[in-house]
Protein backbone atom coordinates (compact mmCIF):
# COMPACT_ATOMS: atom_id res chain seq x y z
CA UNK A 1 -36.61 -38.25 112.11
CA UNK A 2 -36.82 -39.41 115.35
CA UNK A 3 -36.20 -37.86 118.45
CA UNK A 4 -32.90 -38.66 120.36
CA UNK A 5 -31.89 -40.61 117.30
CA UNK A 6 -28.74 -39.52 115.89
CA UNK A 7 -28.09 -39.40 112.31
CA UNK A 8 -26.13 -42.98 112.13
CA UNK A 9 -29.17 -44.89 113.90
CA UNK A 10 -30.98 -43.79 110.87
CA UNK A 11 -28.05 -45.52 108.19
CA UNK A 12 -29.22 -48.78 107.32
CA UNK A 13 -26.66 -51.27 105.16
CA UNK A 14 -26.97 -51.81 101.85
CA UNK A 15 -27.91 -55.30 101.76
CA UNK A 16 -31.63 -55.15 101.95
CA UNK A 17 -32.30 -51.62 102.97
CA UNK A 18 -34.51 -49.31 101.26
CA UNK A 19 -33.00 -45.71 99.63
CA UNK A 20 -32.14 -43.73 101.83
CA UNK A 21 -31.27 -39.99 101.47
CA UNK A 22 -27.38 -40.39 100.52
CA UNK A 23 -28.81 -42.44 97.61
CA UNK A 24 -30.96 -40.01 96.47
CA UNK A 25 -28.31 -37.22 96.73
CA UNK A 26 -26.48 -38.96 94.15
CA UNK A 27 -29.12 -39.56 91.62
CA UNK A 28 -29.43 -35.96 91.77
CA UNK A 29 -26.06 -34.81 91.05
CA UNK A 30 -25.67 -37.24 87.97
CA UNK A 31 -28.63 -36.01 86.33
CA UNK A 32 -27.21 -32.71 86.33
CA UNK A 33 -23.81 -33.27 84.89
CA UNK A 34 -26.11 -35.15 81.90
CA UNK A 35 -27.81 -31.97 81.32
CA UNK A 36 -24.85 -29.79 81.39
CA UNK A 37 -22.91 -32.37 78.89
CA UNK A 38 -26.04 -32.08 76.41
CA UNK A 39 -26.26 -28.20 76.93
CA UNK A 40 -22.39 -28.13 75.85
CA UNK A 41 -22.89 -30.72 73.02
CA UNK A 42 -26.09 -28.69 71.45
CA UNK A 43 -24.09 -25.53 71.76
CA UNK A 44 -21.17 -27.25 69.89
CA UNK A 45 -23.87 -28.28 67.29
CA UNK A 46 -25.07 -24.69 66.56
CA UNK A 47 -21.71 -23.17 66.42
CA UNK A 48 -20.54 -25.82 63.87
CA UNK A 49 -23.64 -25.46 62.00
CA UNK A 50 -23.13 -21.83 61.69
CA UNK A 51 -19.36 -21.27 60.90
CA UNK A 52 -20.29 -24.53 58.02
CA UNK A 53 -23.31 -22.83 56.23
CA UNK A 54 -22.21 -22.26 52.65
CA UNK A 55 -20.84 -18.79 51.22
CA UNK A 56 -24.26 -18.57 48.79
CA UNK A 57 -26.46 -18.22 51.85
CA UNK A 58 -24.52 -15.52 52.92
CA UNK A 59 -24.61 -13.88 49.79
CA UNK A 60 -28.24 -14.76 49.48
CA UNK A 61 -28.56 -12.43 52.21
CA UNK A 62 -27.40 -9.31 50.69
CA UNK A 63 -30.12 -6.83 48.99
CA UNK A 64 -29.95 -7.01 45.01
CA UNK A 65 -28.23 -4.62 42.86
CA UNK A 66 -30.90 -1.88 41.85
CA UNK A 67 -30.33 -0.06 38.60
CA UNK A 68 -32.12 1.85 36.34
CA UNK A 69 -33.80 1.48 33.20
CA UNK A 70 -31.32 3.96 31.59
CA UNK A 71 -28.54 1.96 32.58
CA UNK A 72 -29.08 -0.88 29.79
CA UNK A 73 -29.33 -1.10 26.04
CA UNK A 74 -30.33 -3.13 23.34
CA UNK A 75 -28.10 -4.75 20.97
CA UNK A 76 -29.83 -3.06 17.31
CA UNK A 77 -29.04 -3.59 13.91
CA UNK A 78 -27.67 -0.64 12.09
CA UNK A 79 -25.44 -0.16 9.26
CA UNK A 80 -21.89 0.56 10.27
CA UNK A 81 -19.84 3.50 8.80
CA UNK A 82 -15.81 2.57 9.07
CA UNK A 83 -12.32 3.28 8.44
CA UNK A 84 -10.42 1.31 5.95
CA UNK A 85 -6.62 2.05 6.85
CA UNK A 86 -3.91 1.02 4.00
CA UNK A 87 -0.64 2.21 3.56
CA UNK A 88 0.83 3.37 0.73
CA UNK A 89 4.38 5.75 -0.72
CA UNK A 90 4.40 9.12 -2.07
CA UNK A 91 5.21 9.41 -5.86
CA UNK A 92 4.59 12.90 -8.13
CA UNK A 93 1.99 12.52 -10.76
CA UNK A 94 4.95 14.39 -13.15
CA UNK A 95 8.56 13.44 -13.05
CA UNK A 96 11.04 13.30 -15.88
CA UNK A 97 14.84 11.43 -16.41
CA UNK A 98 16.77 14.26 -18.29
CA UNK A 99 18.82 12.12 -20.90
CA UNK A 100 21.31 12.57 -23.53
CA UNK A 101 20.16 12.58 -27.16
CA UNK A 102 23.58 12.38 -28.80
CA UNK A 103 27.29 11.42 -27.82
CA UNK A 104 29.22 13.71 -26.80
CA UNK A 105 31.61 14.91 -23.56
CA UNK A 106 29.04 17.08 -20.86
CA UNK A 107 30.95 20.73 -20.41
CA UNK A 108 29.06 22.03 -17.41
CA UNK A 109 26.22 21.42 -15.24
CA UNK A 110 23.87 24.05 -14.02
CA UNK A 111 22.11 22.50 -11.45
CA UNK A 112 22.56 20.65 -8.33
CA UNK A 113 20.13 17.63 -6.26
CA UNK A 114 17.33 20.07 -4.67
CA UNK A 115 17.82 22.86 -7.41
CA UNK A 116 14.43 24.35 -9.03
CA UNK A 117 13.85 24.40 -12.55
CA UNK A 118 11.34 26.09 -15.36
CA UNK A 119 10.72 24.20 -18.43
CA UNK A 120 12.77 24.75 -20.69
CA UNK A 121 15.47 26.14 -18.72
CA UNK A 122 19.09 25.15 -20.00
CA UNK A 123 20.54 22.44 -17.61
CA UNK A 124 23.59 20.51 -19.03
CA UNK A 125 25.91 21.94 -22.29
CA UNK A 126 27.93 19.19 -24.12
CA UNK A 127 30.63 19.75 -26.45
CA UNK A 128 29.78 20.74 -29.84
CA UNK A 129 33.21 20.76 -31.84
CA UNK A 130 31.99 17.55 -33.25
CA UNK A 131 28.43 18.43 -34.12
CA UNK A 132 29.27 21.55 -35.33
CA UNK A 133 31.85 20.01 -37.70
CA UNK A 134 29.07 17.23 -38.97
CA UNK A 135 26.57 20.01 -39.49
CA UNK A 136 29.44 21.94 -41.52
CA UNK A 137 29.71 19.30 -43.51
CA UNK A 138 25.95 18.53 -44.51
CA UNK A 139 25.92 22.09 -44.99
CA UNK A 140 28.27 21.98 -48.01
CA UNK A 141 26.50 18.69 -49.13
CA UNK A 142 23.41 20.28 -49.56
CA UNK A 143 25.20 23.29 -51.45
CA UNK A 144 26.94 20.65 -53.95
CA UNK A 145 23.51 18.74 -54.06
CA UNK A 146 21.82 21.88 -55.12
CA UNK A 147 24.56 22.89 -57.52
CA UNK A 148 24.17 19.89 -59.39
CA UNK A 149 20.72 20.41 -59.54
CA UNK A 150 20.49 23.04 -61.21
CA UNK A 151 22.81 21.70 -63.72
CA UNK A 152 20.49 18.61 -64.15
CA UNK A 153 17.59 20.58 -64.44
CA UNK A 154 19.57 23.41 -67.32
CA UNK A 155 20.41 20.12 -69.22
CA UNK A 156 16.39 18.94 -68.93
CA UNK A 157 15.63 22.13 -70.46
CA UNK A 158 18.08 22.34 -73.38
CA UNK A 159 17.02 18.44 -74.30
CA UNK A 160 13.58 19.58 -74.34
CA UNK A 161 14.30 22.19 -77.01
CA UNK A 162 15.69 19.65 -78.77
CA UNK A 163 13.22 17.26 -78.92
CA UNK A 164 10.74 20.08 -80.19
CA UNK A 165 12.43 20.88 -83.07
CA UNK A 166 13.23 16.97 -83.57
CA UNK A 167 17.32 17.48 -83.20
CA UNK A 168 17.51 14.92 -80.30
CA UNK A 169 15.52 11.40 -79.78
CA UNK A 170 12.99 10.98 -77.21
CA UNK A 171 15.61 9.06 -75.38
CA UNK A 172 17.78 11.39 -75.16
CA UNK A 173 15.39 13.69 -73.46
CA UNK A 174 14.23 10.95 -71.23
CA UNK A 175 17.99 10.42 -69.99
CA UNK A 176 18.24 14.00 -68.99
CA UNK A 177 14.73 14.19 -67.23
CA UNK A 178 15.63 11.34 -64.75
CA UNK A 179 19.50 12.68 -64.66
CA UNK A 180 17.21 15.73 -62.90
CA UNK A 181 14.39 13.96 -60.96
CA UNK A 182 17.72 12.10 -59.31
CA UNK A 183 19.69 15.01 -58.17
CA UNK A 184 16.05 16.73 -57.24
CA UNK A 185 15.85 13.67 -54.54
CA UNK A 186 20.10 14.11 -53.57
CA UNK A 187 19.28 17.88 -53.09
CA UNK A 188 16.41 17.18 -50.65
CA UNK A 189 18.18 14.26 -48.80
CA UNK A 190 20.99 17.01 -48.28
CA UNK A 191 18.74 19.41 -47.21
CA UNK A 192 17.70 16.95 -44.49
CA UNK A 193 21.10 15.55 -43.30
CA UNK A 194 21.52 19.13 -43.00
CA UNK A 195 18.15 19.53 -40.30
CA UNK A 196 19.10 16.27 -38.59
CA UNK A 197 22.69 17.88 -38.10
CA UNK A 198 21.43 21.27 -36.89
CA UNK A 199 18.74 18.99 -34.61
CA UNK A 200 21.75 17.56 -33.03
CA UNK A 201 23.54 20.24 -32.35
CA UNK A 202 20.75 21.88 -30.44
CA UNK A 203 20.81 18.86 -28.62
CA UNK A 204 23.96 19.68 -26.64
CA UNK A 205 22.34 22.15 -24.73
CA UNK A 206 20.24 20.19 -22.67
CA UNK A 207 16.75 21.55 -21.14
CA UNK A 208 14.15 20.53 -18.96
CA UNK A 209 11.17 19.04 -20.10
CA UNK A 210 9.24 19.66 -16.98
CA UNK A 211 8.96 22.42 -13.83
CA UNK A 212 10.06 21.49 -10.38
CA UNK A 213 13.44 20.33 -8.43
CA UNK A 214 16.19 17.84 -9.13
CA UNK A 215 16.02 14.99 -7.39
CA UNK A 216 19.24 13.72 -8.92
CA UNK A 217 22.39 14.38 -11.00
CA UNK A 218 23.87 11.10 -12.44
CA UNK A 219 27.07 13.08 -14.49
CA UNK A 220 29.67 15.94 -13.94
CA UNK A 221 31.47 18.04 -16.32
CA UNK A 222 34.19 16.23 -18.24
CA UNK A 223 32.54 12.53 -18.42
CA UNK A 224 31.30 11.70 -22.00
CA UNK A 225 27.93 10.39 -22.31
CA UNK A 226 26.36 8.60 -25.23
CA UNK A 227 22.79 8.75 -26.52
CA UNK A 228 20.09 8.21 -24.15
CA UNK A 229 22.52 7.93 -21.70
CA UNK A 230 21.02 9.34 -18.04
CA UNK A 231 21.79 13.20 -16.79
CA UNK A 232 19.41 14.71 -14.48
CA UNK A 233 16.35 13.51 -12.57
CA UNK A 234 13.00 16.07 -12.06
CA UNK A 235 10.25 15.27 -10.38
CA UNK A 236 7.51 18.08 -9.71
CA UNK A 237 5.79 17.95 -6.41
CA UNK A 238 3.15 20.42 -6.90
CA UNK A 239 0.74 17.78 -7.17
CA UNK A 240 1.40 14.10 -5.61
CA UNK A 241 -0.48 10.57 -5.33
CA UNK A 242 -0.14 7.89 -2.74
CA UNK A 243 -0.15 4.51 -4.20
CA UNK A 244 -1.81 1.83 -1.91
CA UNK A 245 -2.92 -1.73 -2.71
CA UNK A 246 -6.56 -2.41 -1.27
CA UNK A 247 -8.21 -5.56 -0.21
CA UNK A 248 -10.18 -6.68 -3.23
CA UNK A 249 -13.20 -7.67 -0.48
CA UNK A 250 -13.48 -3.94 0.15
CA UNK A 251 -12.64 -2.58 -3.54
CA UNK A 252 -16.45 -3.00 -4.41
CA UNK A 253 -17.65 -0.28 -1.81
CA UNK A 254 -15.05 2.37 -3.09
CA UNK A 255 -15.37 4.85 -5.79
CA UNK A 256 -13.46 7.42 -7.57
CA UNK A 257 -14.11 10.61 -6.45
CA UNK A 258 -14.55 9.71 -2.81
CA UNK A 259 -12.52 11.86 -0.25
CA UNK A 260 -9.49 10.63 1.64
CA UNK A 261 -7.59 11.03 4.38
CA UNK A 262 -3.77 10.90 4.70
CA UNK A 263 -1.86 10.49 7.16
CA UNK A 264 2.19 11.12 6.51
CA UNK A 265 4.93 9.39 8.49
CA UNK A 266 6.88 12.28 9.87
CA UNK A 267 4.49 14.87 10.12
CA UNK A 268 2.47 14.00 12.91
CA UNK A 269 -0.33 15.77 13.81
CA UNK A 270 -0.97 17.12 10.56
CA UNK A 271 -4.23 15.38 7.92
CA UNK A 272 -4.06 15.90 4.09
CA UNK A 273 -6.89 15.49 2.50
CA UNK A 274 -6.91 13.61 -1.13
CA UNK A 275 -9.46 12.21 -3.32
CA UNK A 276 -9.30 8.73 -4.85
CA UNK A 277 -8.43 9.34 -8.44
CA UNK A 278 -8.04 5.96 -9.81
CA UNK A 279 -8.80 2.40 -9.05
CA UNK A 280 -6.79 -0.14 -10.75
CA UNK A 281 -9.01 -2.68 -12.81
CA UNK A 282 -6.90 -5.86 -12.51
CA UNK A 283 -5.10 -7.37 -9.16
CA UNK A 284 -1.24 -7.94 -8.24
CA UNK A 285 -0.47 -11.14 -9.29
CA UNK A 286 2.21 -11.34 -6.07
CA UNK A 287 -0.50 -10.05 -3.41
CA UNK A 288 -3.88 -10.28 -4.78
CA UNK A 289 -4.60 -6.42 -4.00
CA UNK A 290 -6.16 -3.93 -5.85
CA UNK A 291 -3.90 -0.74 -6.31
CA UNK A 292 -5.36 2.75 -5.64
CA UNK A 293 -4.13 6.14 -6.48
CA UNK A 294 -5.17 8.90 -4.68
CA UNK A 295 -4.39 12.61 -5.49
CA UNK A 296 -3.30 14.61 -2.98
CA UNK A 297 -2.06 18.74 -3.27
CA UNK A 298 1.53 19.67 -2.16
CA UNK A 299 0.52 23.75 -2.16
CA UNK A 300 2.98 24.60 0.50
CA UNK A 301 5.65 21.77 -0.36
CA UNK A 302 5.76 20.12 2.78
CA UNK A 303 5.54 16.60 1.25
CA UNK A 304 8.29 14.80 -0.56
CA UNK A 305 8.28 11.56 -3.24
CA UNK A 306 8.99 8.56 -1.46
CA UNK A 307 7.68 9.42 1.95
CA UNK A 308 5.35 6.51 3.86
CA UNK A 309 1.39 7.55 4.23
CA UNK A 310 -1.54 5.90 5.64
CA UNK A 311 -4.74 6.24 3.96
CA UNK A 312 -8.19 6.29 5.55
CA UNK A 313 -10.91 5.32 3.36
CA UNK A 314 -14.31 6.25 5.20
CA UNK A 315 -16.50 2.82 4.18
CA UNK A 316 -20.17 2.04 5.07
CA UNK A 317 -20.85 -1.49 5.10
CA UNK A 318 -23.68 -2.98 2.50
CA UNK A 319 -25.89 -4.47 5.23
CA UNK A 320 -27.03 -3.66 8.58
CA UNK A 321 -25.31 -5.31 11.56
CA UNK A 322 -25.59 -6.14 15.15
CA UNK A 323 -24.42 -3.57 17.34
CA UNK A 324 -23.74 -1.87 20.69
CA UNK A 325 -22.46 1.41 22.25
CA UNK A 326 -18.43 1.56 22.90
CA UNK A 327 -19.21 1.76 26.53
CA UNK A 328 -21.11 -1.34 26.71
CA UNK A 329 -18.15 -3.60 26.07
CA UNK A 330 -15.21 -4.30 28.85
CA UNK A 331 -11.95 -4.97 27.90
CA UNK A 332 -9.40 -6.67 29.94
CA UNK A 333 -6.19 -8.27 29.17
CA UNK A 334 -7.22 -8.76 25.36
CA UNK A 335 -10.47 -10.08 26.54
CA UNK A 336 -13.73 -8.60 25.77
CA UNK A 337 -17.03 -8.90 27.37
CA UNK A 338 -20.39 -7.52 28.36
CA UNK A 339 -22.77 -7.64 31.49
CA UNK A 340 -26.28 -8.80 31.06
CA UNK A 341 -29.39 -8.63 32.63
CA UNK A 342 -31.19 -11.72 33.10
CA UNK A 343 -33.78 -13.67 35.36
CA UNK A 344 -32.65 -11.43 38.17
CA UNK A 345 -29.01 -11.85 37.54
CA UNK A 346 -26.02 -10.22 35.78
CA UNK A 347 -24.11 -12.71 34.34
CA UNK A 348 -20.81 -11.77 32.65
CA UNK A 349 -20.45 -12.90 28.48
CA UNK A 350 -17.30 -12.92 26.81
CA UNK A 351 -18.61 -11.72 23.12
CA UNK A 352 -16.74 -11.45 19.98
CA UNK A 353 -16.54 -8.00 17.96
CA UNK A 354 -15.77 -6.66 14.39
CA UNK A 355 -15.28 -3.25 13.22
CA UNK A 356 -16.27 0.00 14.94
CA UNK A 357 -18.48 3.04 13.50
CA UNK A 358 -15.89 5.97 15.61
CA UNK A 359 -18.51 8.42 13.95
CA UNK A 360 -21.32 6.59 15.51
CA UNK A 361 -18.82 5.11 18.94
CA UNK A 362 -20.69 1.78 18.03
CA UNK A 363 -18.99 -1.93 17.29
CA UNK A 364 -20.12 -4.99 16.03
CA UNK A 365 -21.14 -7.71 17.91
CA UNK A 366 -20.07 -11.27 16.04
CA UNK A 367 -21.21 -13.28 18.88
CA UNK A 368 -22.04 -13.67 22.45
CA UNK A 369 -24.86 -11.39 22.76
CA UNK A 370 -28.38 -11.44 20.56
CA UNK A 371 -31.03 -8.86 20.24
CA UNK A 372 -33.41 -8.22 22.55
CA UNK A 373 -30.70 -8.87 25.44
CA UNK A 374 -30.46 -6.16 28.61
CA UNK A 375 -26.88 -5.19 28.18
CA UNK A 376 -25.88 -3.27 31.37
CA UNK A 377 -24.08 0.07 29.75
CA UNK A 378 -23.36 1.97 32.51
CA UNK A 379 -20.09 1.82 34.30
CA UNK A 380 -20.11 0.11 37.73
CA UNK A 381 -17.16 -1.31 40.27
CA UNK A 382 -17.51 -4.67 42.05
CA UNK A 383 -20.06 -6.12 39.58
CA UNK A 384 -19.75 -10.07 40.05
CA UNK A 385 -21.07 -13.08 37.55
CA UNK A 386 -24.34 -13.98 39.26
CA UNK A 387 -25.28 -11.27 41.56
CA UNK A 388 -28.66 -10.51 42.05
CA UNK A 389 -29.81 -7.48 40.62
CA UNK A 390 -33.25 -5.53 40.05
CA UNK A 391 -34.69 -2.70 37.97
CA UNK A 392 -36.02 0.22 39.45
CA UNK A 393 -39.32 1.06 37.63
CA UNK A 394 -39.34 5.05 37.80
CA UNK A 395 -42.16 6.70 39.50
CA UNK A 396 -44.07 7.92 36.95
CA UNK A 397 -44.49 4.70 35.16
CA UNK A 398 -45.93 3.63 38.19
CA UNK A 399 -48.19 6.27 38.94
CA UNK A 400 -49.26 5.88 34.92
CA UNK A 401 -49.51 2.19 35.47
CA UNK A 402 -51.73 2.45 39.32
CA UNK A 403 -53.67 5.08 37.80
CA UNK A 404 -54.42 2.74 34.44
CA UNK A 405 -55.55 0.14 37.04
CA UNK A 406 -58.34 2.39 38.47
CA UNK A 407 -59.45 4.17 35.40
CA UNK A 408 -63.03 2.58 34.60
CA UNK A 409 -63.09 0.29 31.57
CA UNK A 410 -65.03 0.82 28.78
CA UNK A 411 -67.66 -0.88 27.24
């Protein structure tokens, strides 16, 4: 700048004047606002960017699950050892229906529903006026019967004198030996009459066939009952059997002989043991199942006929199968499945499974797994499909495997 010039002199118009310093001033100031607007705009850029980036990069960030070598099995084939459950009734091996063996009116009763008996023991007495009279009676048949035998046979005799000295004609003799063959055969069917009578009236007073209680009482004193007609019921509970029907699929692996355990309805908490005594050889026609008896002891009478059982049939099955440990498998709203090991990954399989060895805490695996898969057995919270995941290789395999690596090799 001049001297003595003020600031104005130095202003030239725009028309044909060359930039001055206002001009400049301006150029400046817009070139910063442009830098400020991009600084804003990359920043914008690079917080977008960021809050946008997807979830798997984040989780791509996280370490990897480590776990150990223990912590996994192998699904291995093994035959399986199982319950058979079936459920079957109560029924003594020795029961009797007391009945009537003539007609006649029933004079007392000596025994009541729950009542123990001995065999032979006298239980019911029917009136004998009747069967007394009718044994009266074939009694004095039989005494005419043998009178006139004797007669028949005094007449035989005489004849035969007769004929020896040639009085009498062969005939004649004849005549009087059948006359005594004749009442021979009416003294004999008197005789019996007679035992059938005296049968009879032993029959009135009734006695049991078999030891143990009454289970029921069908008459009472005064009604009249006719032959075979029912009186008592017996059953002897010193020794019971469960009848069950069996699957015929699983009839094949079971044998007589083979111990069994029962399970009563209303005495939980308590196990009988039975052994299978019989297997039946044909099927239900209704149900297609094979019926099984098993004998069970009643030694201190806490088990009744008629009461519901379960049995449990220990089984092993007739091939080996594919299998894994009880704590291996997850459960989950009816849903099972399994966490494997693979490629770095766990990655969650629904599988499928059949019966379980509770002897052996094993199941069977009908699909979703294979052998030779890593099957994570260990429990763990937070495990998700697809996380990474690593095994830890314990020390000492690595010291065995870096000292391996050194060890000279030989020729």
């Amino acid at each position: 700048m001049e001297p003595n010039k003020s600031p104005e002199a130095l202003y030239v118009p725009a028309e044909g004047r060359e930039p001055g310093l206002r001009p400049r001033r301006r150029w400046g100031l817009y070139a910063g606002i442009g830098v400020a607007v991009i600084a804003v705009a990359g920043t914008g850029v690079v917080l977008a960017s960021r809050s946008s980036a997807p979830k798997e990069d984040k989780q791509a960030t996280k370490p990897p699950l480590e776990f150990r070598m223990a912590d996994f099995v192998t699904p291995g084939q093994r035959k399986l050892r199982f319950d058979l459950s079936v459920p079957g009734t109560l029924q003594p091996v020795s029961q009797a229906i007391v009945r009537s063996k003539v007609s006649a009116s029933v004079e007392s009763v000596a025994v009541r529903e729950g009542d123990p008996v001995a065999p032979g023991q006298v239980l019911v007495l029917l009136d004998t006026a009747t069967l007394q009279a009718a044994r009266n009676e074939r009694a004095a048949a039989l005494a005419q019967a043998h009178a006139n035998l004797a007669q028949a046979e005094k007449t035989r005799e005489q004849n035969a004198q007769l004929l020896r000295r040639n009085f009498i004609a062969q005939s004649a003799y004849d005549s009087a030996d059948a006359s005594w063959q004749a009442q021979a055969a009416a003294e004999q069917m008197a005789r019996a009459q007679l035992e059938q009578a005296e049968i009879q009236l032993a029959d009135a007073r009734v006695r049991a066939p078999i030891g143990g209680r009454v289970a029921r009482r069908f008459v009472q004193p005064g009604e009249k009952v006719g032959p075979d007609g029912q009186l008592l019921s017996i059953v002897d509970l010193s020794r019971l059997e469960v009848q069950a029907q069996a699957p015929i699929a699983e009839v094949a692996r079971l044998q007589p002989g083979a111990p069994v355990d029962v399970e009563v309805e209303g005495l939980s908490g308590q196990r009988f043991r039975g052994v299978l005594e019989r297997i039946n050889p044909s099927a239900d026609p209704g149900s297609r199942s094979i019926n099984l008896y098993v004998a069970l002891a009643n030694d201190r009478q806490l088990l009744r006929a008629g009461m519901f059982a379960t049995l449990r049939l220990n089984l092993e099955s007739d091939r080996p199968m594919l299998t894994l440990p009880d704590e291996a498998v997850r459960e989950e709203a009816g849903q099972r499945w399994v966490w494997v090991y693979k490629d770095g990954r766990l990655a969650r399989r629904v599988v499928s499974t059949g019966r379980r060895d509770e002897q052996a805490h094993v199941i069977q695996m009908l699909g979703g797994v294979e052998a030779g898969d890593q099957v994570l057995a260990s429990r763990f919270d937070d495990l998700r499909d697809g996380a990474l995941a690593t095994i830890a290789t314990p020390k000492g395999t690595e010291a065995a495997a870096s000292a391996s690596a050194g060890a000279p090799k030989a020729n």
